[in-house]
N, C-alpha and C. Protein backbone atom coordinates (compact mmCIF):
# COMPACT_ATOMS: atom_id res chain seq x y z
N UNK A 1 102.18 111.84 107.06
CA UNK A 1 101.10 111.08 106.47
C UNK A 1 101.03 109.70 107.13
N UNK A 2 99.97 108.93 107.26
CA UNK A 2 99.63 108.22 108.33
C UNK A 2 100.06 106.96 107.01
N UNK A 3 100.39 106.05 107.24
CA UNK A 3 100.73 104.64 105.95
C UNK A 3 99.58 104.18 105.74
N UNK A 4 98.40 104.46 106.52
CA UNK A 4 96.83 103.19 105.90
C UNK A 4 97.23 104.68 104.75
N UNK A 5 97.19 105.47 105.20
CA UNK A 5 96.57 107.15 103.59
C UNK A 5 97.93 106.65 102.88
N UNK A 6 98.73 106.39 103.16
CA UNK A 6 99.88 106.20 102.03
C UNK A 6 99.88 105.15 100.77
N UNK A 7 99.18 104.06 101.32
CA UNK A 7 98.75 103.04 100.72
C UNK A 7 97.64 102.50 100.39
N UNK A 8 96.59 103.71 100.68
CA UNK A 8 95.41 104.07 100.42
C UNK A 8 94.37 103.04 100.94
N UNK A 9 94.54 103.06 102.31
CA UNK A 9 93.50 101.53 103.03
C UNK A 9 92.81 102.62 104.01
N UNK A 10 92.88 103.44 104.11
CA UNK A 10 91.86 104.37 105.21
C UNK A 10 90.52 103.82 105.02
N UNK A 11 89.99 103.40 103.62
CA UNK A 11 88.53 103.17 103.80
C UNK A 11 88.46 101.73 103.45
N UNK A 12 89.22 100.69 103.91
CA UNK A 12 89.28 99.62 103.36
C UNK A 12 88.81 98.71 104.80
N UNK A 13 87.82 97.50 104.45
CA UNK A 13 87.48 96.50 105.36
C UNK A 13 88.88 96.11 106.37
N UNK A 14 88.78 96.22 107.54
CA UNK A 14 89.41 95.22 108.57
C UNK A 14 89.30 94.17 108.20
N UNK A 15 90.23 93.21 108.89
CA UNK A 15 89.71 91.25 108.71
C UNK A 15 90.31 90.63 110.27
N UNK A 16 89.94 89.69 110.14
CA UNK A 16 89.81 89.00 111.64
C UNK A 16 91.46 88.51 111.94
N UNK A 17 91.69 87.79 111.08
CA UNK A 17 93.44 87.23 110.71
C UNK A 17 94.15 87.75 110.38
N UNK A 18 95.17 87.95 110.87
CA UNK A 18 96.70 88.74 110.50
C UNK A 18 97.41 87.72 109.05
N UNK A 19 97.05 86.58 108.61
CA UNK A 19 97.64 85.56 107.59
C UNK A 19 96.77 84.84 107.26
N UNK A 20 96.62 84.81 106.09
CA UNK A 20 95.76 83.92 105.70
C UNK A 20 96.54 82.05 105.40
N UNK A 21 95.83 81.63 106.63
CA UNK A 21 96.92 80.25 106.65
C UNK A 21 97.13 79.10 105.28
N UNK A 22 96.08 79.41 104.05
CA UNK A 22 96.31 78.80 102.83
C UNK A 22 97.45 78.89 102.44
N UNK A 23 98.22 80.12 102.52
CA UNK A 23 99.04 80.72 101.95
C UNK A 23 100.06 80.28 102.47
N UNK A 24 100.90 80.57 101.50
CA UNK A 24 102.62 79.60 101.66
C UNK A 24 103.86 80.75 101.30
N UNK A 25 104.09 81.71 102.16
CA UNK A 25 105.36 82.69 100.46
C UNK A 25 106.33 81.93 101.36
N UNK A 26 107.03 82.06 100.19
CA UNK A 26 108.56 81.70 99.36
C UNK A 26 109.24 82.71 98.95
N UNK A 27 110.52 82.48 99.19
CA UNK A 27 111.45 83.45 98.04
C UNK A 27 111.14 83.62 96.66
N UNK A 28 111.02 84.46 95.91
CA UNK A 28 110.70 83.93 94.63
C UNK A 28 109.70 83.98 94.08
N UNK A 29 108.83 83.87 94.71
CA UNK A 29 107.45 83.36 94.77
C UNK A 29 106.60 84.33 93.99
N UNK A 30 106.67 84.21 92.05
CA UNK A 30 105.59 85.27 91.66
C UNK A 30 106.05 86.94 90.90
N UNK A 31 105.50 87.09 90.83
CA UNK A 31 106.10 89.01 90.38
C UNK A 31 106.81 89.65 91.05
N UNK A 32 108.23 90.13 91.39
CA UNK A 32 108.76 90.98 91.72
C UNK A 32 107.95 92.37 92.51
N UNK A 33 107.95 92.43 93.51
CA UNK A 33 107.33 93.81 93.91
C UNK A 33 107.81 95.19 93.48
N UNK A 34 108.16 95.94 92.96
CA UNK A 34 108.62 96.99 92.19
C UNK A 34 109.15 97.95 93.48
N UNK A 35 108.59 98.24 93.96
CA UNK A 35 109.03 99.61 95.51
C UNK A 35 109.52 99.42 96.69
N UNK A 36 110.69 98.18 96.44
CA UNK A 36 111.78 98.15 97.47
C UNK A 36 111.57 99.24 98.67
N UNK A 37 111.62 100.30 98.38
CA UNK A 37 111.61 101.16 99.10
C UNK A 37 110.21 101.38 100.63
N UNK A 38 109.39 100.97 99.92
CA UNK A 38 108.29 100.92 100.10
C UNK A 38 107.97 99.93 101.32
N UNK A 39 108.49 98.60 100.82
CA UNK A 39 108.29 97.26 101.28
C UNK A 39 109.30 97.13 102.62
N UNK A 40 110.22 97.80 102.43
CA UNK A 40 110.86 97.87 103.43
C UNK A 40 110.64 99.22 104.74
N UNK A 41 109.92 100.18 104.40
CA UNK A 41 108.69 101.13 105.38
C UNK A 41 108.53 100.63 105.82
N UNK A 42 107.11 99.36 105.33
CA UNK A 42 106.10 98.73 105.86
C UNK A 42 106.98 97.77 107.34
N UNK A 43 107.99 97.28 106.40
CA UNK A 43 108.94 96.26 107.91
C UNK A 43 109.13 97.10 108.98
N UNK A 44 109.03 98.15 109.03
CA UNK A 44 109.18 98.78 110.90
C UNK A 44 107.89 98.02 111.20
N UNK A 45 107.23 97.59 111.07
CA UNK A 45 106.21 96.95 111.87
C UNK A 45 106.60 95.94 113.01
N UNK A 46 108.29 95.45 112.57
CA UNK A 46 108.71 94.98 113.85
C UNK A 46 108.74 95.26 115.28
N UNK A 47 108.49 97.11 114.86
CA UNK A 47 108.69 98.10 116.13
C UNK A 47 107.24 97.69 116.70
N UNK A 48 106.63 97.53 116.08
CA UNK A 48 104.75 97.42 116.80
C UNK A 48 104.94 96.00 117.10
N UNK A 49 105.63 94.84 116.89
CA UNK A 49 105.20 93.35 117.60
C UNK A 49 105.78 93.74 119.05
N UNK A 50 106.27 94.28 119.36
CA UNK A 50 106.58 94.83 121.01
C UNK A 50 105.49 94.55 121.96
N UNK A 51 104.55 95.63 121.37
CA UNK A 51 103.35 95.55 121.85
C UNK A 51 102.41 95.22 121.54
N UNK A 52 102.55 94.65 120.25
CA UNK A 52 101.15 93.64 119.42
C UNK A 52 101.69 92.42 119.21
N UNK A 53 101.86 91.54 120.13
CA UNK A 53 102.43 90.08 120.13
C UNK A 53 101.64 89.04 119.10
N UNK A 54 100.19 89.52 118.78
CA UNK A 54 99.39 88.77 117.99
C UNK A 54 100.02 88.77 116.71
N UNK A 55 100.75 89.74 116.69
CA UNK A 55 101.39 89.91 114.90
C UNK A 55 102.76 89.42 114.78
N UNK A 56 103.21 88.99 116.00
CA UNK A 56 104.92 88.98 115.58
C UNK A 56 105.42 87.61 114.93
N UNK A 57 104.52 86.47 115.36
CA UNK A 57 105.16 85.56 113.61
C UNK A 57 104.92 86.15 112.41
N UNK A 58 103.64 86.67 111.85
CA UNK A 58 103.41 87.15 110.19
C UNK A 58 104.50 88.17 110.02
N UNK A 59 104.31 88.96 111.10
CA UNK A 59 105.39 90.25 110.60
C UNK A 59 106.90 89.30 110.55
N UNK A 60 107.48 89.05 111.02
CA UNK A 60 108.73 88.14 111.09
C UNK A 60 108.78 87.28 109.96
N UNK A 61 107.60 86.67 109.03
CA UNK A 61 107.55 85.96 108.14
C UNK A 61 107.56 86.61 106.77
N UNK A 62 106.83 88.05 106.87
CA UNK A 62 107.51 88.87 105.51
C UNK A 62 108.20 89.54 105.95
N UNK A 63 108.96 89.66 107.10
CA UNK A 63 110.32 90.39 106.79
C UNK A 63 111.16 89.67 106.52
N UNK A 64 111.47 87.94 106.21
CA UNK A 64 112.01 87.45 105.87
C UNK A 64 112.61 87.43 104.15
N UNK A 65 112.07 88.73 103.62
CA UNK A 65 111.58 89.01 102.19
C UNK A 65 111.94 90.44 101.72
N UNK A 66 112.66 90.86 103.07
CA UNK A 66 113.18 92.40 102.08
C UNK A 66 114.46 92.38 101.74
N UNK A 67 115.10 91.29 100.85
CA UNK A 67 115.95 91.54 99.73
C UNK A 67 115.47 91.42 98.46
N UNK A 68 114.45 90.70 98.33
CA UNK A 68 113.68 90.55 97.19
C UNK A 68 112.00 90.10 97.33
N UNK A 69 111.64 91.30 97.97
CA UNK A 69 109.82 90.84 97.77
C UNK A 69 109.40 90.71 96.64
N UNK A 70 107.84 89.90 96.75
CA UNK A 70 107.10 89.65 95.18
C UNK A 70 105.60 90.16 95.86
N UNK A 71 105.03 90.14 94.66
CA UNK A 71 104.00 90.76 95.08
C UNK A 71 102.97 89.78 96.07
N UNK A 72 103.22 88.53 96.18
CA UNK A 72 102.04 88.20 97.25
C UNK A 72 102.95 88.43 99.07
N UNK A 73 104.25 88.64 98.98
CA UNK A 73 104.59 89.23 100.61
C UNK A 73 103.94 90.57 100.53
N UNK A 74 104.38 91.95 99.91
CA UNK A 74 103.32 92.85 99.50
C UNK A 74 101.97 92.86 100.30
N UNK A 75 101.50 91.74 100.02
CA UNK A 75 99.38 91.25 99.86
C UNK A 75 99.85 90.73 101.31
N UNK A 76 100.61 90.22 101.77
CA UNK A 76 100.53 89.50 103.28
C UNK A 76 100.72 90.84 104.06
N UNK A 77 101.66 91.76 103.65
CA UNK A 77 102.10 92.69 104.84
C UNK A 77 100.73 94.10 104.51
N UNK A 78 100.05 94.06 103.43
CA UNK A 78 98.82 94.93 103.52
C UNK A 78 97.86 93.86 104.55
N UNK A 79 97.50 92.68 104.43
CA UNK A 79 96.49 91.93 105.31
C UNK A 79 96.65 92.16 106.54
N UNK A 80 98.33 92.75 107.11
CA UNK A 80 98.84 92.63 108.36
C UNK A 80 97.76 93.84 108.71
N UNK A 81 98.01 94.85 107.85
CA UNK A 81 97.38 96.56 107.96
C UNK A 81 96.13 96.47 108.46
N UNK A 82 95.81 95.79 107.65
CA UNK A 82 93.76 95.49 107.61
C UNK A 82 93.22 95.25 108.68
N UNK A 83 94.72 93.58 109.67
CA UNK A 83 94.37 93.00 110.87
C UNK A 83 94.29 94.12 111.40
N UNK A 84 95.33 94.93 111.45
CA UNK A 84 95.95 96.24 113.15
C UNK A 84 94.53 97.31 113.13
N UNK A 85 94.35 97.33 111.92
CA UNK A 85 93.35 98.57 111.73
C UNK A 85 92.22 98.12 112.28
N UNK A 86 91.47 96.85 112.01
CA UNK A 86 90.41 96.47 112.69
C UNK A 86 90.78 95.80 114.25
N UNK A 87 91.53 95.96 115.15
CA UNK A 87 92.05 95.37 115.96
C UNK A 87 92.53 96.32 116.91
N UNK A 88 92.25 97.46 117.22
CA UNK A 88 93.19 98.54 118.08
C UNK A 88 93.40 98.21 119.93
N UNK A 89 92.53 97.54 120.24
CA UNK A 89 92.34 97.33 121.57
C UNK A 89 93.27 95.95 121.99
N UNK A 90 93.66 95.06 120.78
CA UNK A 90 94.92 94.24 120.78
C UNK A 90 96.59 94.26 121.19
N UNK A 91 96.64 94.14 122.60
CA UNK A 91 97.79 94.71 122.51
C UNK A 91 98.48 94.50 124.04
N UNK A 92 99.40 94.84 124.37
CA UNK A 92 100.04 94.87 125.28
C UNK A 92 100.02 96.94 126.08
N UNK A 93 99.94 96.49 127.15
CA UNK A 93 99.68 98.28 127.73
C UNK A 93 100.98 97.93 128.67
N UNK A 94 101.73 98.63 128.40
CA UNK A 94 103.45 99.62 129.45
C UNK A 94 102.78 100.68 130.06
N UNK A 95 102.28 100.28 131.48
CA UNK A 95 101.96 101.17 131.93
C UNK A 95 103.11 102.27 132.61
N UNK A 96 103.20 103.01 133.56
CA UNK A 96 104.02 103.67 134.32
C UNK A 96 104.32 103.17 135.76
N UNK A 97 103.89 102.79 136.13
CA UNK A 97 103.98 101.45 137.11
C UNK A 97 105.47 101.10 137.94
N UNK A 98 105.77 101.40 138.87
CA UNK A 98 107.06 100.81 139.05
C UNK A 98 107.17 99.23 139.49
N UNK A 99 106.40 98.53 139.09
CA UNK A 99 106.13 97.06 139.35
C UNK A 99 106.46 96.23 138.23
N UNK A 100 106.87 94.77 138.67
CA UNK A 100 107.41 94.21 137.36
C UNK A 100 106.40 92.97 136.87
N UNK A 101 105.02 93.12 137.40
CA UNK A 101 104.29 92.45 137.28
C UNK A 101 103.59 92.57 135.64
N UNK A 102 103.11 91.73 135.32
CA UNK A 102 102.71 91.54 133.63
C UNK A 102 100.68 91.61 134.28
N UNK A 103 100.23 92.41 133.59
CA UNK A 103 98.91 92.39 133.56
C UNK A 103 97.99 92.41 132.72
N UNK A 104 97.10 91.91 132.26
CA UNK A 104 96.80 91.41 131.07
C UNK A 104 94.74 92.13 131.35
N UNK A 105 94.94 92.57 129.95
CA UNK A 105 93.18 92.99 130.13
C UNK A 105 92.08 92.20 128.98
């Protein structure tokens, strides 16, 4: 099962920003997120800042939060979803290449 269908965003708006910069989380910060389990899935997203460099402070900023998420890290790491989903052409390409040159499109 694909995680937008897991968390039920398949038909949900993209957005332009990976963080919404108002926003401040904290430890602590609010309601307890209930699905540990869950919240910590979503953190392999570290595996995608590899090649999606646009995301790797936000993602790095709620993974700072899986011993005890609340529900607005939760709301930051779904916004992350929203960014990637409307955003596919963002990214870094590993080509096959035996060259060590960096190329950028």
């Amino acid at each position: 099962m694909d995680i937008l269908e897991e968390i039920e965003l398949t038909n949900s708006k993209s957005i332009e920003i990976p963080m919404d910069p108002n926003v401040k989380l904290l430890p602590s910060q609010g309601e307890p997120f209930s699905d540990l389990k869950k919240y910590k899935r979503l953190a392999g997203l570290n595996y995608l800042m590899v090649t999606c460099l646009n995301i790797s402070f936000v993602v790095s900023v709620v993974s700072e939060f899986l011993n005890s998420p609340c529900v607005d890290h939760w709301n930051a790491f779904i916004r992350i979803l929203k960014y990637i989903k409307g955003s596919p052409e963002k990214g870094l390409l590993y080509g096959h290449n035996n060259h060590i040159r960096v190329v950028c499109y």
